[in-house]
C-alpha atoms as a PDB file:
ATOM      1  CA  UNK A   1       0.000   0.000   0.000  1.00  0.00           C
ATOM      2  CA  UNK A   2       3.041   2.064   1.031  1.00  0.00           C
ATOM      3  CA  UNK A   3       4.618   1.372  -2.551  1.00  0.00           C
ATOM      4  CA  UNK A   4       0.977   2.415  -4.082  1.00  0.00           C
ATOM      5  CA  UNK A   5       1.249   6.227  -2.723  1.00  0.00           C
ATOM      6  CA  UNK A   6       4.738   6.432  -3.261  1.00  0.00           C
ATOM      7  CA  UNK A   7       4.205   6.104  -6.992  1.00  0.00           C
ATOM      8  CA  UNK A   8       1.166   8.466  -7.042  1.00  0.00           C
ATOM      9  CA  UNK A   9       3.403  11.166  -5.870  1.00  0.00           C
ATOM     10  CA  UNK A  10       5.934  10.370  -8.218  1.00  0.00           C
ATOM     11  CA  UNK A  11       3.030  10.381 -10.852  1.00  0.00           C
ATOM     12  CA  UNK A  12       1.183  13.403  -9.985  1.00  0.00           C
ATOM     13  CA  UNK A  13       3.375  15.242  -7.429  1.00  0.00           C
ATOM     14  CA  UNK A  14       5.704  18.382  -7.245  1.00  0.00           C
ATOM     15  CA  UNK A  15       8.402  15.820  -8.737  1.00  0.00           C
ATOM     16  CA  UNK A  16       6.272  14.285 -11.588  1.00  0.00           C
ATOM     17  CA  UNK A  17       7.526  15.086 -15.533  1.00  0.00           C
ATOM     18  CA  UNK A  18       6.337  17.719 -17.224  1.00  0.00           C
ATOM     19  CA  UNK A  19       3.870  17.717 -19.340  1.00  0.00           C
ATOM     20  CA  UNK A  20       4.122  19.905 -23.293  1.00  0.00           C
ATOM     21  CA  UNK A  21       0.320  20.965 -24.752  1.00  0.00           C
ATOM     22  CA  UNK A  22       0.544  21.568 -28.598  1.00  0.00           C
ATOM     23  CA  UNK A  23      -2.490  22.581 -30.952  1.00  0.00           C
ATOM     24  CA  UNK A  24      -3.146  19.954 -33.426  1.00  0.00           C
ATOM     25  CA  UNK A  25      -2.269  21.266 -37.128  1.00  0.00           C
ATOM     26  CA  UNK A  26      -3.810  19.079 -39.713  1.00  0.00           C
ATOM     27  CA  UNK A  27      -1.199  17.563 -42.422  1.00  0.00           C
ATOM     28  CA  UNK A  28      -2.518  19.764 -45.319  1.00  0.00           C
ATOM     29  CA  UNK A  29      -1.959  22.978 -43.858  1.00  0.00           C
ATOM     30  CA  UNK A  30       1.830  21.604 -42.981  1.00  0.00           C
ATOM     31  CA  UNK A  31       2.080  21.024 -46.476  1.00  0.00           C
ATOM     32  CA  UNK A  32       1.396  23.893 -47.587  1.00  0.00           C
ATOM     33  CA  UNK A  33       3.915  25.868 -45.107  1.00  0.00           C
ATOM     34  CA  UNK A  34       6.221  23.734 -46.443  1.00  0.00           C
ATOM     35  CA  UNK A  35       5.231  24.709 -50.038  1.00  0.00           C
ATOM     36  CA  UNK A  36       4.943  28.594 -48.992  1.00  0.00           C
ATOM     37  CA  UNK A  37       8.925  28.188 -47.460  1.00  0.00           C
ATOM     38  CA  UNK A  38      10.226  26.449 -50.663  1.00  0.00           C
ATOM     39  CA  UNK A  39       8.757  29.222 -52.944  1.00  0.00           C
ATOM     40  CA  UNK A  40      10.293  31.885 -50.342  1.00  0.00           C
ATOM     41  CA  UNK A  41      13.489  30.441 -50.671  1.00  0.00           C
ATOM     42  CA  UNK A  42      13.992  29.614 -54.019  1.00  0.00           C
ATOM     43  CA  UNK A  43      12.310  33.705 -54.971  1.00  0.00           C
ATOM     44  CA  UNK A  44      14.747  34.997 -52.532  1.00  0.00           C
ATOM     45  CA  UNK A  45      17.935  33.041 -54.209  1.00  0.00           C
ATOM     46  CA  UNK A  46      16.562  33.959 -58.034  1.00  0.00           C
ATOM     47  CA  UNK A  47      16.525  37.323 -56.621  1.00  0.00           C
ATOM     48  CA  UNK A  48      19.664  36.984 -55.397  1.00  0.00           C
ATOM     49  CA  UNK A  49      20.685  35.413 -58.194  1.00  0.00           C
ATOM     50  CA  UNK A  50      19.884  38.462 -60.415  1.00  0.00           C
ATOM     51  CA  UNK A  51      20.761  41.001 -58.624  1.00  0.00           C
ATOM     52  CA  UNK A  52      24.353  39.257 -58.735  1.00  0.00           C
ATOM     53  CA  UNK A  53      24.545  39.132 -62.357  1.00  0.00           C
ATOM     54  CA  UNK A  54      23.188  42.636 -62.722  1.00  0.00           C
ATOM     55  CA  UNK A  55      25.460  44.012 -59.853  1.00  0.00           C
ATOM     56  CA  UNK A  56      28.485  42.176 -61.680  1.00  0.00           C
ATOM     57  CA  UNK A  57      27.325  44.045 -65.576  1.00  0.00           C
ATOM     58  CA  UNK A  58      24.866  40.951 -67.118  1.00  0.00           C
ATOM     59  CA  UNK A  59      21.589  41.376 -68.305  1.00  0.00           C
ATOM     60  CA  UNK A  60      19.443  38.735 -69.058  1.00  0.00           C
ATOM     61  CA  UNK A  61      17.668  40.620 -71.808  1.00  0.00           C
ATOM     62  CA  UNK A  62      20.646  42.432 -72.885  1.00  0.00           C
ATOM     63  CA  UNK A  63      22.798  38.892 -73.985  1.00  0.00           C
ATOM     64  CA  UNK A  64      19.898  37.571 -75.328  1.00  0.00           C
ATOM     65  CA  UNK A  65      19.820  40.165 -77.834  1.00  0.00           C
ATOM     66  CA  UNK A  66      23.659  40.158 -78.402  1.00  0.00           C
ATOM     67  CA  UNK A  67      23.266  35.887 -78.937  1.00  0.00           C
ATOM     68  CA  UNK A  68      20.194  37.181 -81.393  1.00  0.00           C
ATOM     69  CA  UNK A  69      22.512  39.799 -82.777  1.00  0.00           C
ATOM     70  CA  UNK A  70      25.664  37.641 -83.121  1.00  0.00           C
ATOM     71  CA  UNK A  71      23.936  34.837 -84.555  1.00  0.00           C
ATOM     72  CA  UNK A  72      22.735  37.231 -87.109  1.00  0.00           C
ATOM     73  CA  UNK A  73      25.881  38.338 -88.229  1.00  0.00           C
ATOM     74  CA  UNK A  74      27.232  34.632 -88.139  1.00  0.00           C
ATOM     75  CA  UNK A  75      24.419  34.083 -90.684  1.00  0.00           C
ATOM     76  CA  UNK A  76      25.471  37.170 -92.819  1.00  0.00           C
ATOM     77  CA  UNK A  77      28.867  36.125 -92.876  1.00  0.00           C
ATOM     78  CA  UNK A  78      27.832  32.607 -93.819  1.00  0.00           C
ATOM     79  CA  UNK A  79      26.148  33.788 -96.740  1.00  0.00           C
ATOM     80  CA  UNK A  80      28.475  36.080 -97.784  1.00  0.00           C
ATOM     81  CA  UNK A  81      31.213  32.872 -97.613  1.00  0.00           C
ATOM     82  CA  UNK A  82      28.923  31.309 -99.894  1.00  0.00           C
ATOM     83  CA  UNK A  83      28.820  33.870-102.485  1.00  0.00           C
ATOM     84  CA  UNK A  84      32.560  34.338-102.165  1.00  0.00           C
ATOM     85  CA  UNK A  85      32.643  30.627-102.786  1.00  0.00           C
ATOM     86  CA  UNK A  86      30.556  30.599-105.475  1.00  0.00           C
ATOM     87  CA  UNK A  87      32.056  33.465-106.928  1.00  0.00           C
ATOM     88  CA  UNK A  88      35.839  31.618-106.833  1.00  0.00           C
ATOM     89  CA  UNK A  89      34.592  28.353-108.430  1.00  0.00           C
ATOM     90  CA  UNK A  90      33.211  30.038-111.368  1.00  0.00           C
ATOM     91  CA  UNK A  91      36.636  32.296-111.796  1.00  0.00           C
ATOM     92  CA  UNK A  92      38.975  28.799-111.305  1.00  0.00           C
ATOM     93  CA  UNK A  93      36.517  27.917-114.174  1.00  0.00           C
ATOM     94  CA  UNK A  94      37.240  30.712-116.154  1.00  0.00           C
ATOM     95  CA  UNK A  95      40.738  30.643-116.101  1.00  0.00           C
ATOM     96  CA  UNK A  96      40.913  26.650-117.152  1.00  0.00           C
ATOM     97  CA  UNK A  97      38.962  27.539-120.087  1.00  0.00           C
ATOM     98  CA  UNK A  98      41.566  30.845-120.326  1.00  0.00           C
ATOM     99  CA  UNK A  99      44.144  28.579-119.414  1.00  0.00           C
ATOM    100  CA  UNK A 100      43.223  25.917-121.967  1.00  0.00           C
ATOM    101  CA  UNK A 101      42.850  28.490-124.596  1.00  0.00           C
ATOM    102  CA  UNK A 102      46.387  30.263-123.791  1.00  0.00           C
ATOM    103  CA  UNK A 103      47.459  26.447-124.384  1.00  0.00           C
ATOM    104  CA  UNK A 104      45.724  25.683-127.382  1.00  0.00           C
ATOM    105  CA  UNK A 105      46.839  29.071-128.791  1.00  0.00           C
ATOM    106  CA  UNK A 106      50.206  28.658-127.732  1.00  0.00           C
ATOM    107  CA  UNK A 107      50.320  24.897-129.639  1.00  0.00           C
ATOM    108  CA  UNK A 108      49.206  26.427-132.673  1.00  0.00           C
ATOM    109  CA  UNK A 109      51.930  29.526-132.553  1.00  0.00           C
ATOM    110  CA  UNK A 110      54.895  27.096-131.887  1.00  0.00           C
ATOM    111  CA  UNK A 111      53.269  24.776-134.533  1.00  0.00           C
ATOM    112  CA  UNK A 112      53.394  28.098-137.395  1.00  0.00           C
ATOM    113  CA  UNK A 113      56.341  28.768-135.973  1.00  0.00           C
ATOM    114  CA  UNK A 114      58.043  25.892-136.969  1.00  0.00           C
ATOM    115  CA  UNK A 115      56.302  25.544-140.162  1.00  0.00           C
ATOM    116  CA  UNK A 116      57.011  28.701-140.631  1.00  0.00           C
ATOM    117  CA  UNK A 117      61.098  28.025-140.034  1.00  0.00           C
ATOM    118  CA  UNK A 118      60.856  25.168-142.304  1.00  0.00           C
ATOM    119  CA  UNK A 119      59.078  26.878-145.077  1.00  0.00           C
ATOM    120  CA  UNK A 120      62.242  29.361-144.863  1.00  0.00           C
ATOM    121  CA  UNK A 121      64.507  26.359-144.410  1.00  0.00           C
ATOM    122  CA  UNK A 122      62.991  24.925-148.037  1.00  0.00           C
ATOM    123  CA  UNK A 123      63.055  28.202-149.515  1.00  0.00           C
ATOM    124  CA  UNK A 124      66.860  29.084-148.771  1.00  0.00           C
ATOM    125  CA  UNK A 125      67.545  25.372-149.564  1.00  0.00           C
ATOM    126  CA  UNK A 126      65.499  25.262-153.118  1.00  0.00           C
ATOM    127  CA  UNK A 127      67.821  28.948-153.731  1.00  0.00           C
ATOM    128  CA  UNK A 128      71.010  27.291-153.292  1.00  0.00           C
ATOM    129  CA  UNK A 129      69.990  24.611-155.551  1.00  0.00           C
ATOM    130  CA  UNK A 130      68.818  26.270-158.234  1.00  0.00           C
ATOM    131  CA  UNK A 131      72.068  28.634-158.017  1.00  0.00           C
ATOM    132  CA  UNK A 132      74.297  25.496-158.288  1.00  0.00           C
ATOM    133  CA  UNK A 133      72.417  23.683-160.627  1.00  0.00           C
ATOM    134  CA  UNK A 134      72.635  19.693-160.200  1.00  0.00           C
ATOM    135  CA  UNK A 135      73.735  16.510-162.105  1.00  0.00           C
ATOM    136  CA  UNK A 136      70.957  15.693-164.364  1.00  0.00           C
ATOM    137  CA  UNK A 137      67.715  13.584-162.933  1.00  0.00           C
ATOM    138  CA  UNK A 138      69.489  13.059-159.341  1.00  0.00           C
ATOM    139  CA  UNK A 139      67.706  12.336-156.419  1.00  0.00           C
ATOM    140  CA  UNK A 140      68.998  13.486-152.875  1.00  0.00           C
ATOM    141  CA  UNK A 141      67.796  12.734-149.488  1.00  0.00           C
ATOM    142  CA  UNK A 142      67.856  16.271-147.180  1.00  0.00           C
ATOM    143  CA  UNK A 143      67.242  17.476-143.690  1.00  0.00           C
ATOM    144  CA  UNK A 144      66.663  14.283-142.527  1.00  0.00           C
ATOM    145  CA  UNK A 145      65.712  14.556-138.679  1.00  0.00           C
ATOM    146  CA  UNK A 146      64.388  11.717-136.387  1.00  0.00           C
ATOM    147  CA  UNK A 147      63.937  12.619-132.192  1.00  0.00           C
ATOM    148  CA  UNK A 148      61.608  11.891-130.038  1.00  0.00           C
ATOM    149  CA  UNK A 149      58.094  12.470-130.400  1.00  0.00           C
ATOM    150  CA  UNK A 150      55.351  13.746-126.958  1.00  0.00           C
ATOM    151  CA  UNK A 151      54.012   9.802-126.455  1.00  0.00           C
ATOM    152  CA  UNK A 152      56.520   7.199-124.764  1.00  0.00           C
ATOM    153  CA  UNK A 153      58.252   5.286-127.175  1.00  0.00           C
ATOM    154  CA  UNK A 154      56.887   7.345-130.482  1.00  0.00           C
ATOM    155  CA  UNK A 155      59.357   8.778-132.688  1.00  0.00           C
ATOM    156  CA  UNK A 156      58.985  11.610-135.535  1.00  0.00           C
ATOM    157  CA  UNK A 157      61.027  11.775-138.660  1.00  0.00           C
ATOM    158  CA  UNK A 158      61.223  14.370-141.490  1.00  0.00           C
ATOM    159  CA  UNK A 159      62.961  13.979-144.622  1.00  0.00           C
ATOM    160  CA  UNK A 160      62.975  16.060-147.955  1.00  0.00           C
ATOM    161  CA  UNK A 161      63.821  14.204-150.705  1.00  0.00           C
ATOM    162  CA  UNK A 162      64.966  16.505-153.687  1.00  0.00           C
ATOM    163  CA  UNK A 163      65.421  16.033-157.386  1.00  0.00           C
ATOM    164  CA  UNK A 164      67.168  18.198-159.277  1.00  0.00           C
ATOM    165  CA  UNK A 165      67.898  19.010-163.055  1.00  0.00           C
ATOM    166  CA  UNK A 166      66.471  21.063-166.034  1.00  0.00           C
ATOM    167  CA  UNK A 167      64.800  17.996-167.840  1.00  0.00           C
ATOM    168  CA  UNK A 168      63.462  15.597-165.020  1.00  0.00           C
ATOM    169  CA  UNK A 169      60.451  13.028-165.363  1.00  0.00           C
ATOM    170  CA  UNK A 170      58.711  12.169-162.025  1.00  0.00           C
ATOM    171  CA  UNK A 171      60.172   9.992-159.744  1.00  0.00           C
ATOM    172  CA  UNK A 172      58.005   7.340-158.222  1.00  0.00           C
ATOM    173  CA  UNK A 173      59.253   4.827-155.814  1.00  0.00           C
ATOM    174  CA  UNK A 174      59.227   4.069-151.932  1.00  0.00           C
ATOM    175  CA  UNK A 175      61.048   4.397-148.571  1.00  0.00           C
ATOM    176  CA  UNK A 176      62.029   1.647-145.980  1.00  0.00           C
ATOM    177  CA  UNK A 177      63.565   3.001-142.398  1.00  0.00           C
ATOM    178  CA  UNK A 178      65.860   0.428-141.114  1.00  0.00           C
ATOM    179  CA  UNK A 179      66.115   1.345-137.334  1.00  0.00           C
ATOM    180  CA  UNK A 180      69.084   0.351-134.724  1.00  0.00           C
ATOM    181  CA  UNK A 181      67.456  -0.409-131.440  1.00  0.00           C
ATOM    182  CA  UNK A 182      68.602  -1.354-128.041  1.00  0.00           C
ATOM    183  CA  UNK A 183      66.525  -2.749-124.823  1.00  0.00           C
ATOM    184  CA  UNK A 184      68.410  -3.582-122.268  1.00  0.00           C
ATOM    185  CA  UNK A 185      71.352  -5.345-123.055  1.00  0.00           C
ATOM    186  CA  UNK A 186      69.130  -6.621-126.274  1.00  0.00           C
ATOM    187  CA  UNK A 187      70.514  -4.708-129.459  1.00  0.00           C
ATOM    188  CA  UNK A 188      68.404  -5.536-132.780  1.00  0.00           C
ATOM    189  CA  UNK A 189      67.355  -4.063-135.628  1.00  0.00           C
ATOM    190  CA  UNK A 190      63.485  -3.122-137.013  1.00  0.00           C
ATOM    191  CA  UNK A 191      62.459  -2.593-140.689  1.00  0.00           C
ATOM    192  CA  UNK A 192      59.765  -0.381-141.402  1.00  0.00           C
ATOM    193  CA  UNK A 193      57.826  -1.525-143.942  1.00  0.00           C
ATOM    194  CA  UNK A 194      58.793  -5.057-142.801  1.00  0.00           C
ATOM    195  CA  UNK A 195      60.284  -7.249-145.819  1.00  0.00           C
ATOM    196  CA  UNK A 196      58.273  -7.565-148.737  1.00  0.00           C
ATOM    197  CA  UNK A 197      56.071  -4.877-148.075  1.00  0.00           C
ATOM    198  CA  UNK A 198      57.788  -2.209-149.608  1.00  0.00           C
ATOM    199  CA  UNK A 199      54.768  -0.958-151.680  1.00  0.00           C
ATOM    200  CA  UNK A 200      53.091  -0.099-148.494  1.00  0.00           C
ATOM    201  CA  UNK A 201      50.792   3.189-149.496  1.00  0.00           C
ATOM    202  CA  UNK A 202      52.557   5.461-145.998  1.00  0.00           C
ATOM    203  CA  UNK A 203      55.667   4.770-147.941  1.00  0.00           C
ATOM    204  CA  UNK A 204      55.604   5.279-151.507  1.00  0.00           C
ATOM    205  CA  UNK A 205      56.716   8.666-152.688  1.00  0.00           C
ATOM    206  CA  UNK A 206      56.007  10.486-155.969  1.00  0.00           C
ATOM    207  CA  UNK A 207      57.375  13.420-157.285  1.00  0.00           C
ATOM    208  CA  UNK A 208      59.265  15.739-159.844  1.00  0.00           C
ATOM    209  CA  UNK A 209      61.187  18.110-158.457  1.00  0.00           C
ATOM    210  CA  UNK A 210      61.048  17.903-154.193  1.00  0.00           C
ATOM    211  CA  UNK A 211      58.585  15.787-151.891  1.00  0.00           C
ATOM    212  CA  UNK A 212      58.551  16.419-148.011  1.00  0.00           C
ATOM    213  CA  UNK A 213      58.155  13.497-145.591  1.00  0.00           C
ATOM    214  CA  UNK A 214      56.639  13.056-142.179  1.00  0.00           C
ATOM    215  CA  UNK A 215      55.668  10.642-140.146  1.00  0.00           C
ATOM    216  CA  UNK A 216      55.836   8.611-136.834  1.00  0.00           C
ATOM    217  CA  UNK A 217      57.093   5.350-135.288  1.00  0.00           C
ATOM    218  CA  UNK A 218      56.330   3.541-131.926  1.00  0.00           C
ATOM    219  CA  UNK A 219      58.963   1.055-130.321  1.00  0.00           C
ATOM    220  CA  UNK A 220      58.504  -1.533-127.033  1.00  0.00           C
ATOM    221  CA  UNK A 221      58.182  -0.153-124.154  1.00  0.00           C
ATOM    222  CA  UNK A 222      61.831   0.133-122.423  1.00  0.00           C
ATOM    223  CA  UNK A 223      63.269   0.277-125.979  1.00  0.00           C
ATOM    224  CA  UNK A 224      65.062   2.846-127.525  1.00  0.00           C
ATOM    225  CA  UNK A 225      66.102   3.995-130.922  1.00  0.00           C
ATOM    226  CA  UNK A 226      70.121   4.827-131.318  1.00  0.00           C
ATOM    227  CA  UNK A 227      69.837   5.411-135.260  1.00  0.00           C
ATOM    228  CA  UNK A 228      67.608   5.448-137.887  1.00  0.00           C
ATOM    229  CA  UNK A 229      68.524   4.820-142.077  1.00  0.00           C
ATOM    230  CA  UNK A 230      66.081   5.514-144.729  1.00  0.00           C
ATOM    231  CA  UNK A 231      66.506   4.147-147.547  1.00  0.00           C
ATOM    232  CA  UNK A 232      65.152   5.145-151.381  1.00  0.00           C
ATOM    233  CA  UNK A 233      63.427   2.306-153.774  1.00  0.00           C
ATOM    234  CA  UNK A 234      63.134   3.334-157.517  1.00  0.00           C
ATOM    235  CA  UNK A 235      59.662   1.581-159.053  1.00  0.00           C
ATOM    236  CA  UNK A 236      61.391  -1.630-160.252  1.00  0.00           C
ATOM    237  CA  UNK A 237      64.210  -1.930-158.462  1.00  0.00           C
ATOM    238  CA  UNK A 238      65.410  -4.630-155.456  1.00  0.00           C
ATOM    239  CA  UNK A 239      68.488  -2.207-154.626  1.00  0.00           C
ATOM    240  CA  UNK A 240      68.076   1.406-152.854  1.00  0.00           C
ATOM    241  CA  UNK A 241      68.649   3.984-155.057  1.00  0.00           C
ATOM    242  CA  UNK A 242      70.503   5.909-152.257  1.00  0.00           C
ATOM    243  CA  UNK A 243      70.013   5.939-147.921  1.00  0.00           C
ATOM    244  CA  UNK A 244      70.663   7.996-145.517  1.00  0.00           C
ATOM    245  CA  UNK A 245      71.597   7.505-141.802  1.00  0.00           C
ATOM    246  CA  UNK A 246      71.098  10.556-139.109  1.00  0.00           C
ATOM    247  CA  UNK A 247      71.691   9.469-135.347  1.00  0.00           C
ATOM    248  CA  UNK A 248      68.177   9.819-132.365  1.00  0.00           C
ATOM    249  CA  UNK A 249      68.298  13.438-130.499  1.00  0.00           C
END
């Protein structure tokens, strides 16, 4: 019974805990002081936030119309590239076709040219002749040239074959180039026409008083030409009338 009272004081006397009274607050209302702090805070830090960049020189407003204007100017500068691109291409095409002109023109001087220097070359040649006079019906073999020609392994020759005399008949005949070759340590020798072809039509020849000749030749490739002989068939006859021999430039 003792023990009874002694823990009713302790319950309910000057010693017993105290005791906290709180209002009740329903859930939705702590929600929504919860929301109404969060909105505080983040306004207050935006603020902040702003007032920052605007203390420190930066607008909002103001770079988005420097982006706008910047991207503006990217765009103008785009489009003037593009022009200046456009413009470029069409003068690189201008100066091929220049340039291929210039070339073409150029091809056809140096061709004139050279025409032209062997035109004065057969002139000053046909002079001397006719100053010296010649043994009767002879035929002669003259500036007779072989060299290289622009395509690997092709070879040019010129020739003018010449008769000379006050009473000559026509001369009608046919050439055969005997050519010295050498590929490798190979050395051997080509006929052109080949052997029993000597009436081929590139190499007959018909004249009275001078005939020029022209013409190309292709080797192997790797081989290469030391000398070239032309030789000069008379209409009837198995045995050259006369040959010539003129070393490759």
């Amino acid at each position: 019974m003792a023990q009874f009272f002694r823990m009713l004081r302790r319950r309910f006397g000057i010693s017993a805990p105290r005791v906290a009274v709180r209002a009740h607050i329903a859930w939705y209302w702590r929600w929504l002081g919860y929301i109404a702090l969060g909105a505080i805070v983040v306004g207050v830090g935006w603020t902040t936030y702003d007032y920052g960049m605007e203390f420190a020189g930066f607008r909002q407003s103001e770079a988005a119309r420097a982006v706008a204007r910047l991207g503006e100017e990217l765009k103008s500068r785009d489009d003037q590239l593009t022009e200046m691109r456009s413009q470029l291409t069409a003068a690189e095409r201008q100066m091929q076709i220049e340039r291929a002109t210039y070339g073409d023109l150029a091809r056809q001087v140096k061709t004139l040219t050279e025409e032209n220097a062997g035109l004065r070359e057969d002139l000053a040649f046909f002079q001397s002749l006719m100053a010296a006079g010649g043994k009767e019906g002879g035929v002669s073999i003259n500036r007779f040239r072989v060299q290289p020609d622009a395509l690997p392994g092709e070879y040019r020759y010129r020739l003018l074959l010449v008769q000379s005399g006050q009473r000559v008949k026509e001369f009608q005949g046919a050439l055969q180039f005997v050519l010295n070759v050498e590929q490798g340590d190979r050395k051997f020798v080509l006929t052109l026409p080949e052997e029993g072809d000597k009436g081929a039509k590139d190499y007959q020849v018909s004249f009275k008083f001078f005939q020029r000749v022209e013409g190309t030749f292709k080797v192997a490739p790797g081989a290469v030409v030391k000398s070239l002989q032309v030789r000069v068939f008379e209409n009837g006859s198995v045995a050259p009338k006369l040959s010539q021999t003129v070393s490759v430039s």
